[in-house]
C-alpha atoms as a PDB file:
ATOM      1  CA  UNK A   1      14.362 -14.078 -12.708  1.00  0.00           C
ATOM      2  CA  UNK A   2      12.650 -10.916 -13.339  1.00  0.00           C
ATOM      3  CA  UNK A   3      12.396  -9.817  -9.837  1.00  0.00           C
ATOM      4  CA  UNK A   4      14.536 -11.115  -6.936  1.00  0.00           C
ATOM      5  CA  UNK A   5      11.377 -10.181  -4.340  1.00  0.00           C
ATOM      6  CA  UNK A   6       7.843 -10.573  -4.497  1.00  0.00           C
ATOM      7  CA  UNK A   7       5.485  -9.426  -2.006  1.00  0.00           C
ATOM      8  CA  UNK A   8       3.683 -12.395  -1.927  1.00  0.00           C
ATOM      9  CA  UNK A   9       6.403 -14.825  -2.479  1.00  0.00           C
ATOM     10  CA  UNK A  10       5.856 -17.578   0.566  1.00  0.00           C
ATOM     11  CA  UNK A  11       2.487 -16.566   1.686  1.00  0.00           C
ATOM     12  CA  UNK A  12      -1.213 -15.961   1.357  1.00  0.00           C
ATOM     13  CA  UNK A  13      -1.594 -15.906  -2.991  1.00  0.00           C
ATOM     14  CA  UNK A  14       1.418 -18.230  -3.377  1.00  0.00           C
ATOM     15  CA  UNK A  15       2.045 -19.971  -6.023  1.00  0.00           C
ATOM     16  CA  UNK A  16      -0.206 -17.274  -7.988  1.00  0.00           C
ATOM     17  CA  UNK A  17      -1.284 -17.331 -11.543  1.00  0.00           C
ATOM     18  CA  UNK A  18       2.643 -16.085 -13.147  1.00  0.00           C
ATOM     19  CA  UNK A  19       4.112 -19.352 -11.893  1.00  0.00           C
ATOM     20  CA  UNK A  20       1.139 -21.157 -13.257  1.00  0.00           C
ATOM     21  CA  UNK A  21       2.469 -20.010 -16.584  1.00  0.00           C
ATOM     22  CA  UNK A  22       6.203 -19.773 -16.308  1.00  0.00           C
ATOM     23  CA  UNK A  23       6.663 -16.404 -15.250  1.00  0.00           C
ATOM     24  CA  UNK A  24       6.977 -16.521 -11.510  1.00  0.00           C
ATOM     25  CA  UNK A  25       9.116 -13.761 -10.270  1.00  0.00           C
ATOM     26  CA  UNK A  26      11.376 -15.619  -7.721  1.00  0.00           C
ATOM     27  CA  UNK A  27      11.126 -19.238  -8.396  1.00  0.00           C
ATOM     28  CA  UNK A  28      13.679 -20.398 -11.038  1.00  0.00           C
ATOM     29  CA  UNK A  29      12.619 -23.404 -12.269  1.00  0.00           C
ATOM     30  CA  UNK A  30       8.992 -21.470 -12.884  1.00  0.00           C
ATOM     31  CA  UNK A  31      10.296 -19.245 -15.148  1.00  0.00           C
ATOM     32  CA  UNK A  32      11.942 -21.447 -16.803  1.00  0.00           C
ATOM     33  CA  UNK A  33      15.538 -22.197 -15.231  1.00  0.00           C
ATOM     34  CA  UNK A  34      16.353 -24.761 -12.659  1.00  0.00           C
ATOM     35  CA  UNK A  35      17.190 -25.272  -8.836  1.00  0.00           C
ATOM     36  CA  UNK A  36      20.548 -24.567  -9.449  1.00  0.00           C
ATOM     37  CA  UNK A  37      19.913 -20.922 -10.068  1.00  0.00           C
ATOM     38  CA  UNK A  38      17.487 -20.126  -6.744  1.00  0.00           C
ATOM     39  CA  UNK A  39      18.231 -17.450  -4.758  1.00  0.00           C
ATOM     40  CA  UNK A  40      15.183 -17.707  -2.591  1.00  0.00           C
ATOM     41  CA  UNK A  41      15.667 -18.260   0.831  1.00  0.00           C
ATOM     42  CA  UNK A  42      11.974 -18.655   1.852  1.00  0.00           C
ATOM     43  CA  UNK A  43       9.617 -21.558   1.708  1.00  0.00           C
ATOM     44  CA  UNK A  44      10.264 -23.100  -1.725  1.00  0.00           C
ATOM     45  CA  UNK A  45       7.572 -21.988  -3.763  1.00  0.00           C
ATOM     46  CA  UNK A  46       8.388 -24.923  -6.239  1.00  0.00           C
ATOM     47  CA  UNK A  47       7.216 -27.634  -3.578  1.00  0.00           C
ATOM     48  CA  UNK A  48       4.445 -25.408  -2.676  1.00  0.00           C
ATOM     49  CA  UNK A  49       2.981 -25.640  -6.653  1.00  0.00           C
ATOM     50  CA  UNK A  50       3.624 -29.498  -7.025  1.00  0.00           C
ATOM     51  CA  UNK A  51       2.048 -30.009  -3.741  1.00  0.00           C
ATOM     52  CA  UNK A  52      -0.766 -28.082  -5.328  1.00  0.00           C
ATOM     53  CA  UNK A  53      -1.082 -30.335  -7.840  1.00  0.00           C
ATOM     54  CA  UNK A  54       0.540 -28.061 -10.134  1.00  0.00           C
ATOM     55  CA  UNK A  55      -1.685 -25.628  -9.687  1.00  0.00           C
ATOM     56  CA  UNK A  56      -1.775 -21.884  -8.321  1.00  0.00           C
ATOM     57  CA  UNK A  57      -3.565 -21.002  -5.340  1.00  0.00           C
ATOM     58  CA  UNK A  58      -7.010 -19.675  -4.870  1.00  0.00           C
ATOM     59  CA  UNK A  59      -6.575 -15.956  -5.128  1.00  0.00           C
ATOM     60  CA  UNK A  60      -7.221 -13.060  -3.031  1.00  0.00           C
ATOM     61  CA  UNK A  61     -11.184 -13.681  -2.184  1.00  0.00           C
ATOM     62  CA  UNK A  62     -13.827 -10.864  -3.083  1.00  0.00           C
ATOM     63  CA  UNK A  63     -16.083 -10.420  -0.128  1.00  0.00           C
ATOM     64  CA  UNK A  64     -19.349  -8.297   0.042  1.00  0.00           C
ATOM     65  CA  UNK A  65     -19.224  -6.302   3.102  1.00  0.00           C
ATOM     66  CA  UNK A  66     -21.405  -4.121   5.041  1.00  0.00           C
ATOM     67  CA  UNK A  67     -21.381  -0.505   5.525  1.00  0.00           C
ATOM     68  CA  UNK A  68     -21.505   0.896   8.988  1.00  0.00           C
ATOM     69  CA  UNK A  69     -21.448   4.092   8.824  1.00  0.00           C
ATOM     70  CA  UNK A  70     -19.679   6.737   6.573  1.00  0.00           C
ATOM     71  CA  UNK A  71     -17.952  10.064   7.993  1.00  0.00           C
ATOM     72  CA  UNK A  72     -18.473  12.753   5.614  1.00  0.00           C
ATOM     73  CA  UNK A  73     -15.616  15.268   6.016  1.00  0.00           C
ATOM     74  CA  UNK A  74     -16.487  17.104   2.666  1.00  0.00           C
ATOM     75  CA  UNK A  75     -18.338  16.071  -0.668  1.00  0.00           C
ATOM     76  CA  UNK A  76     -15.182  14.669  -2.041  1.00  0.00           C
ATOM     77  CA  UNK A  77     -14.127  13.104   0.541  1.00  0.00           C
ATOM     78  CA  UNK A  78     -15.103  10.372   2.935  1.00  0.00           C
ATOM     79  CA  UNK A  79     -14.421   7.883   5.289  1.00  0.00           C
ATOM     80  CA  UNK A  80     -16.330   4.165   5.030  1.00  0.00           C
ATOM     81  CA  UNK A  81     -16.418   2.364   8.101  1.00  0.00           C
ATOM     82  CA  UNK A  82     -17.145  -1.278   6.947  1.00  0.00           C
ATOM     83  CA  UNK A  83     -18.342  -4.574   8.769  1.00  0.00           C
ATOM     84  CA  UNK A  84     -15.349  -7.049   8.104  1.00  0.00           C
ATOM     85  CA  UNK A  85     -14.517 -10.095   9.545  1.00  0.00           C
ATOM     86  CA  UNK A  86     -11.514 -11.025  12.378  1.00  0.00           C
ATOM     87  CA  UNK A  87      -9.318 -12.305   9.937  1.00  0.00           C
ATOM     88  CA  UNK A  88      -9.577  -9.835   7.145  1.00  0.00           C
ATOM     89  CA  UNK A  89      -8.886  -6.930   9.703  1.00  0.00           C
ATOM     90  CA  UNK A  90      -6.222  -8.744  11.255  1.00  0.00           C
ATOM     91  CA  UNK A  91      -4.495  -9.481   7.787  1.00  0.00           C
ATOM     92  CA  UNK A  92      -5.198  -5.385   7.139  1.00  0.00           C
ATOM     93  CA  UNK A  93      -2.783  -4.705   9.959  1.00  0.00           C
ATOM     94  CA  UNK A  94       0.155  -5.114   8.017  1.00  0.00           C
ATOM     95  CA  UNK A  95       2.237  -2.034   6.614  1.00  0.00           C
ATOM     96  CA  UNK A  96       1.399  -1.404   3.239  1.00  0.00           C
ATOM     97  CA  UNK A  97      -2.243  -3.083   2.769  1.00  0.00           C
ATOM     98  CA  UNK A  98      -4.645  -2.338   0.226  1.00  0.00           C
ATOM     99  CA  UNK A  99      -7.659  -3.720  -1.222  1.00  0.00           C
ATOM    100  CA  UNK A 100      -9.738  -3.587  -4.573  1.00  0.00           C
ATOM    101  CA  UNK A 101     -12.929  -1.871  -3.683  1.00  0.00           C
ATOM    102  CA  UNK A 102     -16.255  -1.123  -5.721  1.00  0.00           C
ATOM    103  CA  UNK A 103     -19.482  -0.841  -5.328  1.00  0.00           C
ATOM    104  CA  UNK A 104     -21.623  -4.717  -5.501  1.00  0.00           C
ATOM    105  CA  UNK A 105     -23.848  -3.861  -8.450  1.00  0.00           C
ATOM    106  CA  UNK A 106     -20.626  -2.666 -10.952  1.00  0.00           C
ATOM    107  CA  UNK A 107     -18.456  -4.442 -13.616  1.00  0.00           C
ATOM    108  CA  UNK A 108     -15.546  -6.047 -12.601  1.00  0.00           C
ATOM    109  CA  UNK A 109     -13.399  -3.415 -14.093  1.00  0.00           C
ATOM    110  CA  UNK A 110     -14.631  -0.616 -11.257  1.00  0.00           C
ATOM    111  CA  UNK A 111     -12.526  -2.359  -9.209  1.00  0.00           C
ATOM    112  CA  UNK A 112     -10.317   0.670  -7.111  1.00  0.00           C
ATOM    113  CA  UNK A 113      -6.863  -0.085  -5.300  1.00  0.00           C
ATOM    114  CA  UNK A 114      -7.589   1.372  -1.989  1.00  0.00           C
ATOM    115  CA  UNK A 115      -4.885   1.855   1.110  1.00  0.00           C
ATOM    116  CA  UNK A 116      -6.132   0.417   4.387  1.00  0.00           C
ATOM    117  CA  UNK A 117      -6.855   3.533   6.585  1.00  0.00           C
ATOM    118  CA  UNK A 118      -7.541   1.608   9.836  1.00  0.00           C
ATOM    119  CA  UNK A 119      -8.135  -2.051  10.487  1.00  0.00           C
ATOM    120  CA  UNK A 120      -9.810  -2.705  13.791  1.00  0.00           C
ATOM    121  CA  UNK A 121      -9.969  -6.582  15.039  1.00  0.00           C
ATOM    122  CA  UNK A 122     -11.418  -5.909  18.078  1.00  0.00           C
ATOM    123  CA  UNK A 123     -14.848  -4.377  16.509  1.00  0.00           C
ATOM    124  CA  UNK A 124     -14.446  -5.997  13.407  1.00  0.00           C
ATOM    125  CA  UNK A 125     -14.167  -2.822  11.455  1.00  0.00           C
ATOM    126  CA  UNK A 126     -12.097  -2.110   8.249  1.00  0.00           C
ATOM    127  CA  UNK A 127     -11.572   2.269   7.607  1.00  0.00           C
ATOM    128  CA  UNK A 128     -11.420   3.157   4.107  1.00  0.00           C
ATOM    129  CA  UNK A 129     -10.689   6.853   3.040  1.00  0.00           C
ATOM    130  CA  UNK A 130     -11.974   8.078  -0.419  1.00  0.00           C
ATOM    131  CA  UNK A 131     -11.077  11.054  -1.918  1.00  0.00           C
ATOM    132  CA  UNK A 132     -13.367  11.642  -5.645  1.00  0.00           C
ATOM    133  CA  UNK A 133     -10.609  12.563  -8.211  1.00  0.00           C
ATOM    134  CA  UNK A 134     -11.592  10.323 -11.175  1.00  0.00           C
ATOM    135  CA  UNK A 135     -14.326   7.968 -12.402  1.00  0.00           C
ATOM    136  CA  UNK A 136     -13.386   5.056  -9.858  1.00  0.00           C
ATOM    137  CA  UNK A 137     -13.724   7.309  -7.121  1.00  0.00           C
ATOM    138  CA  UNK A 138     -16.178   9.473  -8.061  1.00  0.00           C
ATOM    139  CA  UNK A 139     -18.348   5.933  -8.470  1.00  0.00           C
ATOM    140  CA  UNK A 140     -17.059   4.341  -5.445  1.00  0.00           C
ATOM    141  CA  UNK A 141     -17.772   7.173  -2.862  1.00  0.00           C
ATOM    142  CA  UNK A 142     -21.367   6.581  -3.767  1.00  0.00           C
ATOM    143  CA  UNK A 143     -21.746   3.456  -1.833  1.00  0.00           C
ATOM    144  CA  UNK A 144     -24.559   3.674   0.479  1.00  0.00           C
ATOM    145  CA  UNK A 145     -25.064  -0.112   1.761  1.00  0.00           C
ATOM    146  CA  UNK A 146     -22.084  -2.742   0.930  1.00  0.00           C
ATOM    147  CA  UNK A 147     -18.982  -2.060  -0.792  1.00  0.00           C
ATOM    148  CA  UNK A 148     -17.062  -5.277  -2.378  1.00  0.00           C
ATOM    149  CA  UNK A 149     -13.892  -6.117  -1.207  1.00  0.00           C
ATOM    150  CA  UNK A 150     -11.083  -8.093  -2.539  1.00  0.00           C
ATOM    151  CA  UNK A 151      -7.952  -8.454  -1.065  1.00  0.00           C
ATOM    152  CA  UNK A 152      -5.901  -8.253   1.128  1.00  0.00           C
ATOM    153  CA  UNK A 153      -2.563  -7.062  -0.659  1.00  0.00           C
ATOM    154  CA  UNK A 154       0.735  -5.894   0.846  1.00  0.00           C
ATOM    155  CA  UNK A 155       2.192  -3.388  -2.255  1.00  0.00           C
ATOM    156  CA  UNK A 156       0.575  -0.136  -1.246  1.00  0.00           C
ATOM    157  CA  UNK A 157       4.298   1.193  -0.140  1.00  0.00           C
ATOM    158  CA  UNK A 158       7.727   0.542  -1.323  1.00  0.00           C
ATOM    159  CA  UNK A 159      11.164   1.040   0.395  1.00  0.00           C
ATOM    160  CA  UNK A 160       9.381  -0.466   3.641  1.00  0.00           C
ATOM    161  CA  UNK A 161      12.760  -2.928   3.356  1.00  0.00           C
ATOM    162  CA  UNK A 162      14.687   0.410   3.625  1.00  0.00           C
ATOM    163  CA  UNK A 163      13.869   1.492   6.580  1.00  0.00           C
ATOM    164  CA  UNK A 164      16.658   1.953   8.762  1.00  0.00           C
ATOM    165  CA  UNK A 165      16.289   0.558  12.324  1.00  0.00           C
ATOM    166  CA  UNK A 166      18.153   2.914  14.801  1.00  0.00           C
ATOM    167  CA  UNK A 167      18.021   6.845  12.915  1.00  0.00           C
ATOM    168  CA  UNK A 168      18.364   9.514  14.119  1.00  0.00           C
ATOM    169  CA  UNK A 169      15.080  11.050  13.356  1.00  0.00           C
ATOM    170  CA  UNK A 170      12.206  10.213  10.763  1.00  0.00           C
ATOM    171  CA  UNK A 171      10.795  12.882   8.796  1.00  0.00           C
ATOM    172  CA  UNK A 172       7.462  11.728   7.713  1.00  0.00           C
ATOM    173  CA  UNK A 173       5.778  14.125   4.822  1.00  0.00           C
ATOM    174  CA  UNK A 174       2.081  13.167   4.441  1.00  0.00           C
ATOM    175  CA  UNK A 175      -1.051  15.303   1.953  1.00  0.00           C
ATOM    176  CA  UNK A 176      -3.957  14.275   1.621  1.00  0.00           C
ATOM    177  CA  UNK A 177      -5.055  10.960   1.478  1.00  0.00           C
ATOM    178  CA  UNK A 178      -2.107   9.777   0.454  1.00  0.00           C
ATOM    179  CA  UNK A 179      -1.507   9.692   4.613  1.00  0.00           C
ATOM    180  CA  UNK A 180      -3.832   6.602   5.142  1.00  0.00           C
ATOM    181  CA  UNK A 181      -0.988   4.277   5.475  1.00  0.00           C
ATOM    182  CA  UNK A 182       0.189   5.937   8.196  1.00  0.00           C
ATOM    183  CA  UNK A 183      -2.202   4.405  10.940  1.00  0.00           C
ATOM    184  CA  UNK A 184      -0.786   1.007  10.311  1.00  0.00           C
ATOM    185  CA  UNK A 185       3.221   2.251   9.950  1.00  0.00           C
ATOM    186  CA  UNK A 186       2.667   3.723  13.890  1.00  0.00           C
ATOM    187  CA  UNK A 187       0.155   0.719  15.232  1.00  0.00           C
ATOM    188  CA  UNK A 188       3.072  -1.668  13.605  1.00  0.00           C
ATOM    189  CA  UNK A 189       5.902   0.290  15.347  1.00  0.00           C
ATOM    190  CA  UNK A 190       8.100   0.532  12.391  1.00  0.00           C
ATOM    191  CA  UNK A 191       8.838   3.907  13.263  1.00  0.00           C
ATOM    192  CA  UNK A 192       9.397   5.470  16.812  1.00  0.00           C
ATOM    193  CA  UNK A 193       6.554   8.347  17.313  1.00  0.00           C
ATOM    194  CA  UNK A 194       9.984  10.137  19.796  1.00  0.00           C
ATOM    195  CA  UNK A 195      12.114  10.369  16.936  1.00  0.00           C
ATOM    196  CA  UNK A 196       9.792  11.651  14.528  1.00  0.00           C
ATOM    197  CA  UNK A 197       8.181  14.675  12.975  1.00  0.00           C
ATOM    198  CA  UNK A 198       5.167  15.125  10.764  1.00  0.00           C
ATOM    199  CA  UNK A 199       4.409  17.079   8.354  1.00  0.00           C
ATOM    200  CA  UNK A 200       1.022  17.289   7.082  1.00  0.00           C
ATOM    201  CA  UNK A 201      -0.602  19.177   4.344  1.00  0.00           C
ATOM    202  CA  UNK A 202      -4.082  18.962   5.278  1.00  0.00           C
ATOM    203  CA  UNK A 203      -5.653  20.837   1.663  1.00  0.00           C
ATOM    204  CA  UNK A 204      -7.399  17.838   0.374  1.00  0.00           C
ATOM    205  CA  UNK A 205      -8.757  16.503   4.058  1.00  0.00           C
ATOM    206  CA  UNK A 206      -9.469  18.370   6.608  1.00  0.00           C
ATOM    207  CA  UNK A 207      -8.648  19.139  10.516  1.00  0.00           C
ATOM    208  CA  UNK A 208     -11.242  16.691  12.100  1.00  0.00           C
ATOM    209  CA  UNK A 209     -10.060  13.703   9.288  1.00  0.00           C
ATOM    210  CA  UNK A 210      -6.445  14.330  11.134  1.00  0.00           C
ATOM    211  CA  UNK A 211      -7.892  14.726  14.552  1.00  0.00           C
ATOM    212  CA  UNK A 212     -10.210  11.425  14.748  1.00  0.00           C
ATOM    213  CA  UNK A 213      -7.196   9.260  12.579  1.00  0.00           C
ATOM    214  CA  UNK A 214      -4.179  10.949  13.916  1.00  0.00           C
ATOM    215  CA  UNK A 215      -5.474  12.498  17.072  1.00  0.00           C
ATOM    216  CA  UNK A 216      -2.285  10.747  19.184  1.00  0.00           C
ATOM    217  CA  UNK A 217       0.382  12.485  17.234  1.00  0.00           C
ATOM    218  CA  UNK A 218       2.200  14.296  19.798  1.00  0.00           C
ATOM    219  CA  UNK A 219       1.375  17.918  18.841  1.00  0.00           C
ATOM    220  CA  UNK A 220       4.654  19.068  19.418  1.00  0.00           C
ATOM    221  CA  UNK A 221       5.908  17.262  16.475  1.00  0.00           C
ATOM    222  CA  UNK A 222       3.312  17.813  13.877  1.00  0.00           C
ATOM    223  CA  UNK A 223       3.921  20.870  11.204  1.00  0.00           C
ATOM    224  CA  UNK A 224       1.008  21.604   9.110  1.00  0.00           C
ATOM    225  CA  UNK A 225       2.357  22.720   5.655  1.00  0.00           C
ATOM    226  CA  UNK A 226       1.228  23.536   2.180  1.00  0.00           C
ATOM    227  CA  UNK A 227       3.945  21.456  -0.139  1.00  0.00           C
ATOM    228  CA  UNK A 228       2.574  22.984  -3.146  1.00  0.00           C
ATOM    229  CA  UNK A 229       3.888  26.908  -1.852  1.00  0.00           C
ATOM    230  CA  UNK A 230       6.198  26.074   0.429  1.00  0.00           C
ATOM    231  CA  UNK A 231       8.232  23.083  -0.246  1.00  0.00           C
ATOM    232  CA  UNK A 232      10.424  21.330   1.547  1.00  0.00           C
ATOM    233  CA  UNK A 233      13.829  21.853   3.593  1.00  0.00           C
ATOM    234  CA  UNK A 234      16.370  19.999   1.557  1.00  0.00           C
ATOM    235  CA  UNK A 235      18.886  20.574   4.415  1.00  0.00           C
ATOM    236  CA  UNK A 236      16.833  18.483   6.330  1.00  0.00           C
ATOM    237  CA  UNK A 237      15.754  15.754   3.924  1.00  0.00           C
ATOM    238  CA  UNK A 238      19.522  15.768   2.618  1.00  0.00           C
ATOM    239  CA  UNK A 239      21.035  13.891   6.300  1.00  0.00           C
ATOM    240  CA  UNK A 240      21.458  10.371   5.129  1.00  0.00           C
ATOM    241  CA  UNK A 241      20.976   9.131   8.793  1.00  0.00           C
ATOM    242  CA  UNK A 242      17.190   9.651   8.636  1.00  0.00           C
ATOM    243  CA  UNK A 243      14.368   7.828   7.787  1.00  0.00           C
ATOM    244  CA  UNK A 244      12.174   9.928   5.173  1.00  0.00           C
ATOM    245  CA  UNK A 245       8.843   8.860   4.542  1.00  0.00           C
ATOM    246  CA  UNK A 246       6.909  10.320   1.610  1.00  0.00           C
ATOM    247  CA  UNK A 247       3.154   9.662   1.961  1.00  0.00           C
ATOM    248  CA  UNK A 248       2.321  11.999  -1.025  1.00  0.00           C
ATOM    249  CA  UNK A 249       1.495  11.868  -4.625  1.00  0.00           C
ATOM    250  CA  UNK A 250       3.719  10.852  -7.093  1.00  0.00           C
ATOM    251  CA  UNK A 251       4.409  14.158  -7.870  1.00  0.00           C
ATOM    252  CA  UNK A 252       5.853  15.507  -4.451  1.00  0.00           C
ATOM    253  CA  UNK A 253       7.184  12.080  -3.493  1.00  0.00           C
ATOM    254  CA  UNK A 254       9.684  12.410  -6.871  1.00  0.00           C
ATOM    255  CA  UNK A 255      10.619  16.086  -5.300  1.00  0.00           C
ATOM    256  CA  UNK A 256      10.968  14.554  -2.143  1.00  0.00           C
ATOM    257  CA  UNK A 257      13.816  11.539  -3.339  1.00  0.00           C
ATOM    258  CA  UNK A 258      15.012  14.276  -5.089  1.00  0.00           C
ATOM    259  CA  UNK A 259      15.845  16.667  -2.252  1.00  0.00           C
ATOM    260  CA  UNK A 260      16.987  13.270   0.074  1.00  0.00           C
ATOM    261  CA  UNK A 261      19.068  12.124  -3.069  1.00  0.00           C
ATOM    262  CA  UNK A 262      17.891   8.662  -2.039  1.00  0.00           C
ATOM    263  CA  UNK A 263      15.130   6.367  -2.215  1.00  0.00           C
ATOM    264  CA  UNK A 264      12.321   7.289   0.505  1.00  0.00           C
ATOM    265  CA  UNK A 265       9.573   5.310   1.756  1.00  0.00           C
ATOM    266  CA  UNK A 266       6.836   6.673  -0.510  1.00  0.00           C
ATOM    267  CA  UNK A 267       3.138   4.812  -2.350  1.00  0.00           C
ATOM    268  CA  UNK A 268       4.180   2.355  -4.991  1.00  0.00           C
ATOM    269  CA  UNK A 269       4.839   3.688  -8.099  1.00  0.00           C
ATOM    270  CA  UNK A 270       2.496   0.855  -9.975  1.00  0.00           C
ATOM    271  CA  UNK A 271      -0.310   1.507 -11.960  1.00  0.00           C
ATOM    272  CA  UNK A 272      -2.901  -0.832  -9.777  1.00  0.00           C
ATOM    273  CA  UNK A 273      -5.317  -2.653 -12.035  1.00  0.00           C
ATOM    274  CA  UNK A 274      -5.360  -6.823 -11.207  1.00  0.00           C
ATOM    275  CA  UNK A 275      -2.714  -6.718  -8.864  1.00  0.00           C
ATOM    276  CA  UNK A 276      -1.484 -10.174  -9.770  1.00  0.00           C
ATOM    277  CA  UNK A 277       1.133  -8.823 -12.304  1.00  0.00           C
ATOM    278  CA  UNK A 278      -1.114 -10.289 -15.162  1.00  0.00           C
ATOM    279  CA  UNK A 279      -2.592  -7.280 -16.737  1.00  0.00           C
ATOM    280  CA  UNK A 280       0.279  -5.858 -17.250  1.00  0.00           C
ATOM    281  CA  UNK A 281      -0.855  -1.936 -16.166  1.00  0.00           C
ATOM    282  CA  UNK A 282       1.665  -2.133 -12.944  1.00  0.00           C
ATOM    283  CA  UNK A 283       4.888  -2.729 -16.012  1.00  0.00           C
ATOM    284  CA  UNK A 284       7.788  -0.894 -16.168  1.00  0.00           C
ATOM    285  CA  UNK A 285      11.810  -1.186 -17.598  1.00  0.00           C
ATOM    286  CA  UNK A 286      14.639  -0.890 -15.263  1.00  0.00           C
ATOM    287  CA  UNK A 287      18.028   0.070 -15.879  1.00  0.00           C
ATOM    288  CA  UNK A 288      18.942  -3.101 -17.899  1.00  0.00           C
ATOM    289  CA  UNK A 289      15.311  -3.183 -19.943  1.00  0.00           C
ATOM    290  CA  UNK A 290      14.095  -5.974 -17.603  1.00  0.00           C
ATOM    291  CA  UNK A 291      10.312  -5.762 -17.100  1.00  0.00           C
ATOM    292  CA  UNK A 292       8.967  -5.039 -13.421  1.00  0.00           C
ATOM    293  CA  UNK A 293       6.076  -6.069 -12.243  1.00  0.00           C
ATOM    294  CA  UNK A 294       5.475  -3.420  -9.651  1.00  0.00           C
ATOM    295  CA  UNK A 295       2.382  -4.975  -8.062  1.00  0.00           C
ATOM    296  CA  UNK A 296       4.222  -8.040  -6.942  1.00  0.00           C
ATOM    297  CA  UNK A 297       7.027  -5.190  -5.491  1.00  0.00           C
ATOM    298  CA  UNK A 298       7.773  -3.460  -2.346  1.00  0.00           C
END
């Protein structure tokens, strides 16, 4: 096996198109061994392909949703409040959940990873943030009437498994919209809100972004910070009894593991492009020259 966990291994996308051809990350006897060599402890994904007549799954469905309304908090950045059914915002709950976005009328290719920035099953309402930094973006924020929506996927984050249960604090480190996971990490309780500080660089958003998403922080633990001139504490990050969450760029969540001298909770280090593990962009080489898949990861 290539990878002893897969996001979707045992739920909604599973059997996908890799065990369809051989390659399925956890499954043995799809990737070519037997029974005797399963690991997997789940729901056997081999029964759930036969029983599928051999087949994968549908995949993630593309849905054309509404736009409610869109909060302008600059001209590169925005908020899209969109019109999404029950299910799809009660799926978007989960720590970690993205979706491909683009606008209706583009090539299949537009297609954007985007984090889930609020899911709301009550009104029905799924919050995207998006910042214009590249051609994606800068096509995507110009959505006026429906966005298109596939998903939902669970790989936004990884190190979610590493979260320890009982710390003594957690530091989370947040800029820009690299925060938007954040909503779903408190509504989920995987952190406790008493044992934790925040600190938020704020140069890419703005104030009233932090205020209307992140209003309930208690203010006595939130530090506004500039990452970029002032760092970080490595005293603090270095106290392996914390949780340290990294809800940055790549960039400043490398400098963070550095300082910790562990893994952190950080965005997943994937390239996003199919997120199936077919295209191949998400690839990379461990230690032993095995290749990952980091779109099936967490």
């Amino acid at each position: 096996m290539l990878n002893s966990i897969c996001v979707d291994a045992g739920r909604e996308g599973c059997p996908c198109a890799l065990a369809e051809s051989g390659n399925c990350l956890v499954c043995s006897k799809l990737s070519g061994g037997d029974c005797n060599d399963c690991r997997w402890t789940g729901v056997c994904i081999y029964t759930l392909y036969m029983q599928n007549s051999r087949r994968r799954v549908s995949g993630r469905r593309t849905s054309t949703l509404k736009v409610k309304r869109i909060i302008n908090y600059h001209a590169d950045f925005k908020v899209f409040v969109l019109d999404a059914p029950y299910g799809l915002c009660q799926r978007a709950q989960r720590a970690g959940s993205f979706v491909f976005a683009k606008r209706p009328e583009e090539k299949g290719w537009f297609g954007m990873p985007v984090s889930v920035l609020k899911a709301d099953k009550d009104s029905c309402e799924l919050h995207l943030g998006i910042y214009n930094c590249g051609p994606k973006s800068n096509n995507l924020i110009a959505a006026a009437e429906c966005m298109e929506i596939r998903g939902i996927y669970y790989s936004a984050l990884s190190g979610l498994a590493g979260l320890k249960s009982d710390p003594s604090e957690n530091l989370i480190y947040a800029k820009g919209i690299a925060i938007s996971p954040l909503r779903n990490i408190l509504d989920t309780a995987l952190i406790d809100e008493t044992k934790s500080r925040f600190f938020l660089d704020i140069s890419k958003v703005s104030l009233d972004f932090i205020i209307d998403y992140f209003g309930d922080l208690p203010a006595e633990k939130v530090v506004f910070r500039d990452f970029l001139a002032e760092g970080f504490d490595e005293k603090e990050l270095s106290h392996h009894d914390t949780n340290v969450l990294a809800l940055v760029s790549p960039y400043f969540a490398d400098r963070i593991e550095e300082a910790a001298g562990r893994p952190c909770l950080r965005p997943n280090k994937g390239n996003m492009c199919c997120g199936e593990g077919i295209c191949g962009a998400c690839t990379s080489a461990d230690d032993l020259g095995n290749t990952l898949r980091r779109c099936k990861m967490t």
